[in-house]
Protein backbone atom coordinates (compact mmCIF):
# COMPACT_ATOMS: atom_id res chain seq x y z
CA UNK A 1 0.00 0.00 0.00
CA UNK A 2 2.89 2.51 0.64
CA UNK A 3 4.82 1.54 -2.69
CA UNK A 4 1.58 2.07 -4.44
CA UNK A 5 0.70 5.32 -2.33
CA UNK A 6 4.46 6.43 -3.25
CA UNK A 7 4.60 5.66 -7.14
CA UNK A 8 1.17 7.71 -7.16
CA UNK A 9 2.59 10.39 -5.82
CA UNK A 10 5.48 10.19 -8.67
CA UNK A 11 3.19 10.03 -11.14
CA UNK A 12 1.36 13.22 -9.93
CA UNK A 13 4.31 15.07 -9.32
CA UNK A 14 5.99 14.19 -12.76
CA UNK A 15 2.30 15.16 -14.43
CA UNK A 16 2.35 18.18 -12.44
CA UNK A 17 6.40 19.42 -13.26
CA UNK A 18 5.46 17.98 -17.29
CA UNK A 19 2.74 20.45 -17.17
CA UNK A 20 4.92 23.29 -15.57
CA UNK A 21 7.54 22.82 -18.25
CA UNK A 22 4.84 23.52 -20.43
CA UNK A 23 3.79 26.69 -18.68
CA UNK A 24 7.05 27.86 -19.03
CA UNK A 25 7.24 27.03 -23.08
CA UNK A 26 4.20 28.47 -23.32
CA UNK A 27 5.06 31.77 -21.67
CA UNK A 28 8.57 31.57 -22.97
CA UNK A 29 7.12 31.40 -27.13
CA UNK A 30 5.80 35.12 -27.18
CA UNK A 31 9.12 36.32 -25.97
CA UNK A 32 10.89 34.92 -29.31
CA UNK A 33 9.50 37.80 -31.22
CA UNK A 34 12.01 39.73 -29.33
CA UNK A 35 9.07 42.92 -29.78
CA UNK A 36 9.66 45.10 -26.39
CA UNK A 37 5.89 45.30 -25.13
CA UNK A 38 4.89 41.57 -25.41
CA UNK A 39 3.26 40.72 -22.08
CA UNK A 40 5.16 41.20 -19.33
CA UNK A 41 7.94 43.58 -20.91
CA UNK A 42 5.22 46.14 -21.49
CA UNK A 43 6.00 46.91 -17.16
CA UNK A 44 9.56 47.09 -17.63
CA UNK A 45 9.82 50.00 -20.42
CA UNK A 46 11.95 52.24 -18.30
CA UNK A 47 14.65 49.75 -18.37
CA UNK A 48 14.33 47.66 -21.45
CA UNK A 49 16.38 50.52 -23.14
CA UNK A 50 19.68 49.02 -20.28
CA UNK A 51 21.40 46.54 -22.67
CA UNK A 52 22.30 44.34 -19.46
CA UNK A 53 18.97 44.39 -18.33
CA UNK A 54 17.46 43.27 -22.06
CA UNK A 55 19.88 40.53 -21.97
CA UNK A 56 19.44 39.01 -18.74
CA UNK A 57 15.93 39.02 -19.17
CA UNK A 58 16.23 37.23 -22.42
CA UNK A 59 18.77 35.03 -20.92
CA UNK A 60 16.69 34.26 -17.91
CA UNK A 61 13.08 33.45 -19.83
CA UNK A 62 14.36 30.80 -22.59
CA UNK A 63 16.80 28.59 -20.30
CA UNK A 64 14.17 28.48 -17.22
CA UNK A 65 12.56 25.34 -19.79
CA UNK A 66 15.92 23.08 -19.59
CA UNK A 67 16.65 24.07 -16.33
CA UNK A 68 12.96 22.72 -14.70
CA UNK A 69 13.38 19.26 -16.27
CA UNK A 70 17.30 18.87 -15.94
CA UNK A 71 16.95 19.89 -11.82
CA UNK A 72 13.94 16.97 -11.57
CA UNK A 73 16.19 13.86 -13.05
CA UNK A 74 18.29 14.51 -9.69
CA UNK A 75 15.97 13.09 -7.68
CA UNK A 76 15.16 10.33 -9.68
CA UNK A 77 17.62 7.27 -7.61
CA UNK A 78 17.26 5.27 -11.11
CA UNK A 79 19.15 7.92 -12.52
CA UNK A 80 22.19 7.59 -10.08
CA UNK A 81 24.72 5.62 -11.62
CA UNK A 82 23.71 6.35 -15.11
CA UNK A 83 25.74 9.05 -17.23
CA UNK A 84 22.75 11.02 -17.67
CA UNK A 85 22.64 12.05 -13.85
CA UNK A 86 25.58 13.59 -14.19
CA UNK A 87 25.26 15.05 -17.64
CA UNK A 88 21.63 16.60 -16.54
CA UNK A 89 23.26 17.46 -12.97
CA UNK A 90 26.22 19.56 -14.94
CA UNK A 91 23.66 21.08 -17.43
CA UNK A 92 21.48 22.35 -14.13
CA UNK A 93 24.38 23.46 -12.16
CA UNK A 94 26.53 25.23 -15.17
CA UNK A 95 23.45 27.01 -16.04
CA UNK A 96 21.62 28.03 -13.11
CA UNK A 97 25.30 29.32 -11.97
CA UNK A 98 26.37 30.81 -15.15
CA UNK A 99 22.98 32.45 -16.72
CA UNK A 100 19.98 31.86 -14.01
CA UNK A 101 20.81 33.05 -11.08
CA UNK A 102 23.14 35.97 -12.19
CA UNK A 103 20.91 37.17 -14.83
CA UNK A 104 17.92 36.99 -12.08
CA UNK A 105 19.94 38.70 -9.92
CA UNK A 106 20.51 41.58 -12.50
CA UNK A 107 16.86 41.58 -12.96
CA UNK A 108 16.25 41.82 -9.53
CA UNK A 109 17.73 45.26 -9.38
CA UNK A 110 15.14 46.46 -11.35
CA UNK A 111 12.14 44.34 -10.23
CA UNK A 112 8.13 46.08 -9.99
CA UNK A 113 7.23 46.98 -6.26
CA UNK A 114 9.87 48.76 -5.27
CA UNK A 115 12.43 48.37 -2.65
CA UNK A 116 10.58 45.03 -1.07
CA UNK A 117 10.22 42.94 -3.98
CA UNK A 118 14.02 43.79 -5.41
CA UNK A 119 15.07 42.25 -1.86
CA UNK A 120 13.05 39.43 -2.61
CA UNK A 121 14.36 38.77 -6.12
CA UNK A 122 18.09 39.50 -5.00
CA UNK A 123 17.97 37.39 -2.67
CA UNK A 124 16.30 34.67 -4.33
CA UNK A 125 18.85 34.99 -6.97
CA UNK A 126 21.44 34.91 -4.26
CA UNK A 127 20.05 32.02 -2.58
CA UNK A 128 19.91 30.06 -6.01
CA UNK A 129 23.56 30.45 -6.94
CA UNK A 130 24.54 29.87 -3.28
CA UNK A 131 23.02 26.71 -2.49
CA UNK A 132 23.89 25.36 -6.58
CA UNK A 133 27.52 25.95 -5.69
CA UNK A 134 27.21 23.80 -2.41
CA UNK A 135 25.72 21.18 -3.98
CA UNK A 136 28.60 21.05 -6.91
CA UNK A 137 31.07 21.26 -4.17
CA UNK A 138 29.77 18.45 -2.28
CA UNK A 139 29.02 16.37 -5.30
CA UNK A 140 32.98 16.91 -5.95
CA UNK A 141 33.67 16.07 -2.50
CA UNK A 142 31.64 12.70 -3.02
CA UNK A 143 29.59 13.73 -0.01
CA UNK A 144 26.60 12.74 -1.53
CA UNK A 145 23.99 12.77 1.54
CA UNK A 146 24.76 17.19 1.91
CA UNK A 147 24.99 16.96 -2.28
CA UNK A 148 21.46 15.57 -2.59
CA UNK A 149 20.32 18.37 0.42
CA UNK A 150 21.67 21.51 -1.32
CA UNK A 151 20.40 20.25 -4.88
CA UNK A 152 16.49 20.09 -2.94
CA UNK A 153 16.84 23.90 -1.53
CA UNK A 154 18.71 24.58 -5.39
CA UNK A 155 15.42 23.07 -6.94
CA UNK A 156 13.07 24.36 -4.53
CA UNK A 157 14.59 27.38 -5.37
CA UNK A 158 13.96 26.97 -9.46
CA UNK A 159 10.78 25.97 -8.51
CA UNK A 160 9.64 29.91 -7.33
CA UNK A 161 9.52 30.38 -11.16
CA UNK A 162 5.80 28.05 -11.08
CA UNK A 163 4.71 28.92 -7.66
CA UNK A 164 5.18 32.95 -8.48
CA UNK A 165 2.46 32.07 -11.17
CA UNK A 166 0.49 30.25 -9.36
CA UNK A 167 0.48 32.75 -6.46
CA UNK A 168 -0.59 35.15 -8.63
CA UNK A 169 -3.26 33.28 -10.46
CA UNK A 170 -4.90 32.65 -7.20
CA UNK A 171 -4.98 36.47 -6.83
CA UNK A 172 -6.63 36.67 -9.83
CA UNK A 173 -8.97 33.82 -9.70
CA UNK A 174 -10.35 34.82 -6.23
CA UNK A 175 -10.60 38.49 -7.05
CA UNK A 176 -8.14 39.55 -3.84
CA UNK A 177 -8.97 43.21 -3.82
CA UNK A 178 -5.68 44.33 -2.79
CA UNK A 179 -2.97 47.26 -4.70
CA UNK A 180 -1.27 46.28 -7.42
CA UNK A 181 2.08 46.38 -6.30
CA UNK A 182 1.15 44.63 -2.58
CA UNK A 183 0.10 41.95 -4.96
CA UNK A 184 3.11 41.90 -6.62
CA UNK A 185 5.91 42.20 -3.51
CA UNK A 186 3.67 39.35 -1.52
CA UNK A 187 3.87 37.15 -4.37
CA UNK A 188 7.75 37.86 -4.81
CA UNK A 189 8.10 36.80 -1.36
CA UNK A 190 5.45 33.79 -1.07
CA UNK A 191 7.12 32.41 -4.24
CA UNK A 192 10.20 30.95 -2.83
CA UNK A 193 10.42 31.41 0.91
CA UNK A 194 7.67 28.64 1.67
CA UNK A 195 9.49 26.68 -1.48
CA UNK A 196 12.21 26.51 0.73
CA UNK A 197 10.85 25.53 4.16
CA UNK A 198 9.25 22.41 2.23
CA UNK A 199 12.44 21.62 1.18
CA UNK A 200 13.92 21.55 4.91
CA UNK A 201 11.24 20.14 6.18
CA UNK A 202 11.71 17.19 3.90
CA UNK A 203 15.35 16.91 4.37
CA UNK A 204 14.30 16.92 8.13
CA UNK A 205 12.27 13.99 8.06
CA UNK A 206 15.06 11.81 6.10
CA UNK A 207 14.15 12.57 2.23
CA UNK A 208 17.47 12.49 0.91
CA UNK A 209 18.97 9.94 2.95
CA UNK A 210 16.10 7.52 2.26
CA UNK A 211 16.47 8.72 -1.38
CA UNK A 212 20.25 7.79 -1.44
CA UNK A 213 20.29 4.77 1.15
CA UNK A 214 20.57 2.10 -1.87
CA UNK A 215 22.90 4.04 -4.06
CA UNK A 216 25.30 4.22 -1.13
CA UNK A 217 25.20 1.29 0.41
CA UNK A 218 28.11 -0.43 -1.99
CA UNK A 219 30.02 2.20 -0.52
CA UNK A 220 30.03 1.77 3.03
């Protein structure tokens, strides 16, 4: 009853990240016209003139697609001793470290809301390229039990990109009557700070030592 309780629960969750990928595509295609008031760019026309800021954004939209998928096949154990962990792992780390998390950082500095939602968004970005690092470092280091830990709070992180939008479609579905930009700073913050208490809470409770118990145990 557990097993089957526990390969439901895979199922639902890979449904639910296969249809966030697909959120992302979706919101990702309009971009590709590269026109400078297509949906969400028609906020940010004080700074879409800022060449860094243009480019980041750009940068930042069309690799959030790989990066979704690529962080999930880490927790997948049948993936551990295959070359494709690995391969995924490096194209998650290189790019969340070299294009994500800087180029949401640079974003950040410019986010709606004012002061409260940049501090969100910095340190989000912060966060993200923090706890990536860590888990490389680790993964280096062979110490796979803190490698698997940092990779959930890296993911959980990655994951603010679909709660943000789902946060704000509950605002909109339920009518919140509420300004504008309090909408917008609570949603910065609600989008990755719970993200991240799930994520220690699970690591708490034994997730990613359960999760690497067989893959280790030809090693102790």
């Amino acid at each position: 009853m557990v097993n089957l309780i526990r390969t439901a629960g895979i199922v639902v969750w890979c449904i639910g990240l296969a249809a966030a990928v697909y959120l992302m595509y979706q919101l990702s295609v309009p971009y590709t016209s590269f026109q400078k008031n297509i949906d969400f760019l028609g906020t940010k026309q004080n700074v879409y003139h800022i060449d860094y800021w243009r480019y980041a954004f750009y940068a930042h939209v069309f690799t959030s697609i790989f990066v979704l998928p690529a962080g999930f096949t880490q927790f997948n154990s049948a993936f551990f001793r295959r070359a494709w962990h690995r391969r995924l792992g490096m194209i998650y780390i290189l790019t969340v470290l070299f294009i994500s998390a800087p180029t949401g950082f640079l974003m950040g500095l410019h986010a709606n809301g004012g002061l409260a939602s940049k501090a969100s968004f910095i340190m989000l970005s912060t966060l993200w390229f923090v706890t990536t690092l860590l888990a490389f470092i680790n993964a280096r280091r062979r110490r796979f039990i803190e490698h698997g830990e940092w990779m959930l709070y890296s993911y959980a992180l990655t994951l603010s990109a679909i709660t943000f939008r789902l946060i704000a479609l509950g605002f909109d579905l339920f009518e919140v009557h509420v300004h504008p930009r309090e909408v917008y700073v609570t949603t910065a913050w609600l989008s990755w700070v719970p993200n991240l208490v799930i994520a220690h809470l699970l690591i708490k409770t034994g997730f990613i030592k359960s999760l690497f118990k067989k893959y280790l145990k030809p090693n102790l």
